[in-house]
Protein backbone atom coordinates (compact mmCIF):
# COMPACT_ATOMS: atom_id res chain seq x y z
CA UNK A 1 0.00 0.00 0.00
CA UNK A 2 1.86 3.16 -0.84
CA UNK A 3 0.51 6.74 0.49
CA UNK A 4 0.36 9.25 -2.44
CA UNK A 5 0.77 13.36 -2.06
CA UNK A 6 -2.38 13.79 -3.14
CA UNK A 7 -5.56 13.88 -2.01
CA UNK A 8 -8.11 10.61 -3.49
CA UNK A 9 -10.51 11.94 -5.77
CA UNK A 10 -13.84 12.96 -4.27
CA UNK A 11 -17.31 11.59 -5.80
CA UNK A 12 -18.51 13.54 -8.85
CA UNK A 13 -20.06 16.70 -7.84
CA UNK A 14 -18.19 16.83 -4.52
CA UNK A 15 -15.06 18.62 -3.45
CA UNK A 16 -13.28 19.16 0.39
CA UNK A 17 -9.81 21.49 0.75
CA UNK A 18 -8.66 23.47 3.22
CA UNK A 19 -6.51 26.58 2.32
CA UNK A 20 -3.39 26.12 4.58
CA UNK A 21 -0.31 27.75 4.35
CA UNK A 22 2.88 25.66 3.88
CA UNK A 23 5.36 24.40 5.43
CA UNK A 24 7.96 27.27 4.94
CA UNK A 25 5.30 29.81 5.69
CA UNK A 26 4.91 28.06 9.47
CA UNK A 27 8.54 27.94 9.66
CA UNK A 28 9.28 31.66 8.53
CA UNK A 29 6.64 32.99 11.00
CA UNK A 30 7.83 31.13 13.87
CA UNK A 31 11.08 32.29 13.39
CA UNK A 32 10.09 35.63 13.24
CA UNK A 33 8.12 35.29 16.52
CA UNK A 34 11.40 33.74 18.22
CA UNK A 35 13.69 36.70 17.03
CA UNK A 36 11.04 39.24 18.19
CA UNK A 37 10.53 37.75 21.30
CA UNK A 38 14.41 37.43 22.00
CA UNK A 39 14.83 41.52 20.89
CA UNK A 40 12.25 41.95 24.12
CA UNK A 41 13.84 39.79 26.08
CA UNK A 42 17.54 41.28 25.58
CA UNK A 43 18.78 39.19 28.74
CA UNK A 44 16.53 40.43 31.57
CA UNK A 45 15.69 38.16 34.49
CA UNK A 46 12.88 37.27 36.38
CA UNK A 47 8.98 38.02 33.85
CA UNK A 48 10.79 39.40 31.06
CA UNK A 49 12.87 36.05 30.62
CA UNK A 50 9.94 33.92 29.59
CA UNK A 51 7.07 36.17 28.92
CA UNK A 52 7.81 37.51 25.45
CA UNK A 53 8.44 33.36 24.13
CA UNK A 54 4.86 32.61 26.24
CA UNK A 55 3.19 34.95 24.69
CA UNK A 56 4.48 35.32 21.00
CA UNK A 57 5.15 32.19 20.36
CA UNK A 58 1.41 31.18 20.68
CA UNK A 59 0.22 34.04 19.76
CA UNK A 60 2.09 33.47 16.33
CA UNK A 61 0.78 29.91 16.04
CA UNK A 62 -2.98 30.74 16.89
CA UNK A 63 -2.23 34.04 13.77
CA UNK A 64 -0.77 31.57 11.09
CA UNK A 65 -3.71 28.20 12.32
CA UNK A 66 -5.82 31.09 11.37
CA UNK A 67 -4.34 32.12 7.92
CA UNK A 68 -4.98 28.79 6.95
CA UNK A 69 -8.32 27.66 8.49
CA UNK A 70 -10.92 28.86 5.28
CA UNK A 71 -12.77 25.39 3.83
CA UNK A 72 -13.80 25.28 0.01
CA UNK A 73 -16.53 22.69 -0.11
CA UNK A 74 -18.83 21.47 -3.23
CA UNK A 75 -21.74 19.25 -1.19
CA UNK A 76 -25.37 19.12 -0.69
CA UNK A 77 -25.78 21.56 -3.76
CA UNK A 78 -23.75 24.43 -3.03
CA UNK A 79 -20.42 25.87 -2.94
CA UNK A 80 -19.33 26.46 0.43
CA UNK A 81 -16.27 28.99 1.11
CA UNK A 82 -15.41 29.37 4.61
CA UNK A 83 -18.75 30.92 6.08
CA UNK A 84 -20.36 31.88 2.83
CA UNK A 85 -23.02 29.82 0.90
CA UNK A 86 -23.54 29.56 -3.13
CA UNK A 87 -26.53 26.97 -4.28
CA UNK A 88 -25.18 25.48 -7.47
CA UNK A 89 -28.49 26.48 -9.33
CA UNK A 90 -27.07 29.99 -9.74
CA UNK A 91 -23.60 28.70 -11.18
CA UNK A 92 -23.63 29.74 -14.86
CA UNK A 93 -20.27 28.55 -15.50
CA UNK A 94 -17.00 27.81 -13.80
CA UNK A 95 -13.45 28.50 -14.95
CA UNK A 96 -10.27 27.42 -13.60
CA UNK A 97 -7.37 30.10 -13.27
CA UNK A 98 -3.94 29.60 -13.42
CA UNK A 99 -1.60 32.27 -11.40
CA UNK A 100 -1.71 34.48 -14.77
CA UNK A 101 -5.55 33.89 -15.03
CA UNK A 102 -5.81 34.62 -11.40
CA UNK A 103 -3.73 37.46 -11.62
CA UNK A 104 -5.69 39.10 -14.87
CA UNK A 105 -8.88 38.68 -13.05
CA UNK A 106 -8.36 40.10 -9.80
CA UNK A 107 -6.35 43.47 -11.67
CA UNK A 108 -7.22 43.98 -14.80
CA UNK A 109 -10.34 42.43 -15.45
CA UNK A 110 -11.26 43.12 -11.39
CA UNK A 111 -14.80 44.23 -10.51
CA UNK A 112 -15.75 45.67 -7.15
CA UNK A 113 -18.65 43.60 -6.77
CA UNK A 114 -16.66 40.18 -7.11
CA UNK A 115 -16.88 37.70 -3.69
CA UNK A 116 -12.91 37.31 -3.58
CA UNK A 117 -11.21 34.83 -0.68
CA UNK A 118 -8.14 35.04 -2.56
CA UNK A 119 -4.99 33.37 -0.82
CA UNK A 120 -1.39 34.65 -2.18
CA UNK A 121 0.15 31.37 -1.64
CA UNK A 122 -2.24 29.18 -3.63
CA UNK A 123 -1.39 29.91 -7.05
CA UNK A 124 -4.99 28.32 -8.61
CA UNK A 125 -8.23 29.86 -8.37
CA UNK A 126 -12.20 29.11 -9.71
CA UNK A 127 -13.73 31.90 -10.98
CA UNK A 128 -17.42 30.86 -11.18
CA UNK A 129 -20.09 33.25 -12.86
CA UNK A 130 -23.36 33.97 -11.59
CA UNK A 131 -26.73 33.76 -12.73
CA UNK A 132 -29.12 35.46 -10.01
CA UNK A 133 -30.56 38.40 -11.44
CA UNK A 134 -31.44 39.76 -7.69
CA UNK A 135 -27.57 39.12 -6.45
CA UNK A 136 -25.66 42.01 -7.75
CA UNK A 137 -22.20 39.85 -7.47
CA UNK A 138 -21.23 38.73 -11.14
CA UNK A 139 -18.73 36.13 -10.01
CA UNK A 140 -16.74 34.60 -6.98
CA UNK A 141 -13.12 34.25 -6.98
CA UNK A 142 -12.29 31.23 -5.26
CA UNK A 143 -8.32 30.20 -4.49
CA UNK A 144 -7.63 26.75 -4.58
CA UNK A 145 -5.05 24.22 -5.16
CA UNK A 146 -7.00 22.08 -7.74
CA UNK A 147 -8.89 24.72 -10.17
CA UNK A 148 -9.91 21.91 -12.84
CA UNK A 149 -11.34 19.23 -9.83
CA UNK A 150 -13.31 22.41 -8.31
CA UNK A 151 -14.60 23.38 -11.65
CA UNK A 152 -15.61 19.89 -12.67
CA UNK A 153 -17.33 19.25 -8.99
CA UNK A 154 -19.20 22.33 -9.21
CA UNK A 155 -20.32 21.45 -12.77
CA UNK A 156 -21.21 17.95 -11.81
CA UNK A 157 -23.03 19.03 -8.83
CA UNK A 158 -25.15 22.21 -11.04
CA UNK A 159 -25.85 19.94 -13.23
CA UNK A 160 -27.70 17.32 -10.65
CA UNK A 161 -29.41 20.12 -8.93
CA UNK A 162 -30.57 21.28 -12.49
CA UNK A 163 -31.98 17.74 -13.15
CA UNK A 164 -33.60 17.23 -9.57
CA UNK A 165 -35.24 20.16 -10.03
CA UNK A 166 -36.79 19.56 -14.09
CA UNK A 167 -37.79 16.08 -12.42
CA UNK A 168 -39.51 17.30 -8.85
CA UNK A 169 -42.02 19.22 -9.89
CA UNK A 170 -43.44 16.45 -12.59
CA UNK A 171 -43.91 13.91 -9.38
CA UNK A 172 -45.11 16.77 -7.08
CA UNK A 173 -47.66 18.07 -9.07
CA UNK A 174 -51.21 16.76 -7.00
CA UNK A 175 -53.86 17.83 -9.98
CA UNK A 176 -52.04 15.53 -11.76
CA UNK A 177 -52.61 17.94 -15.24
């Protein structure tokens, strides 16, 4: 049994990631904490020995858990990113973005009304396009480290909402006319 990088593929019309930083990112922050917490300390006794480590040092950790805590989900027919909620029935289309694509989207071709959770260490992003004439948000702009599995499991799962909801109605309808 050998244990790949990468994560198993998810069911069609599902997708799970978390947007942590990496490794170096931990490492670099940490570091940071330790050399700002020995500047304060500079060799005094007694509180000031310990206090600056006990309370940077966690503080640091709890800051860059944080960084990295937002979920991107695709289940029970919407698009979950972090707190916010998209049903896939108002998906019009999805597109995967490279850095560049990323990049020309959130300059260039940015619009003010765009839901961004944008990460600067995640080099992919979805940018799926609305169709909600009431929601004044065009797209979302969605970093994440697999932009094609996103796209396809956000496809896949608009599509099955689309053809639940052709095929409800039919079966619901009491007249029966």
């Amino acid at each position: 049994m050998s244990l790949s990088p990468s994560s198993p593929p998810s069911p069609p019309g599902e997708h799970i990631e978390r947007l942590t930083l990496p490794w170096w990112l931990w490492l670099g922050g940490l570091a940071v904490a330790v050399l700002l917490a020995a500047e304060i300390w500079m060799g005094a006794s007694g509180l000031r020995a310990w206090l600056p480590f006990a309370v940077l040092l966690p503080a640091t950790a709890a800051g860059l858990w944080w960084l990295g805590r937002i979920r991107v989900a695709v289940g029970d027919g919407e698009l979950r990113v972090d707190d916010a909620r998209l049903p896939v029935h108002f998906v019009a289309d999805v597109v995967p973005l490279d850095a560049d694509g990323r990049r020309e989207v959130l300059g260039v071709g940015a619009d003010p009304l765009a839901f961004v959770v944008q990460r600067p260490w995640i080099g992919g992003a979805v940018q799926v396009l609305l169709d909600d004439p009431a929601d004044p948000t065009p797209f979302w702009v969605v970093s994440t480290r697999h932009p094609v599995r996103l796209a396809a499991a956000l496809l896949a799962a608009r599509d099955a909402a689309t053809d639940r909801r052709e095929t409800v109605p039919a079966e619901a309808d009491p007249a029966g006319g």
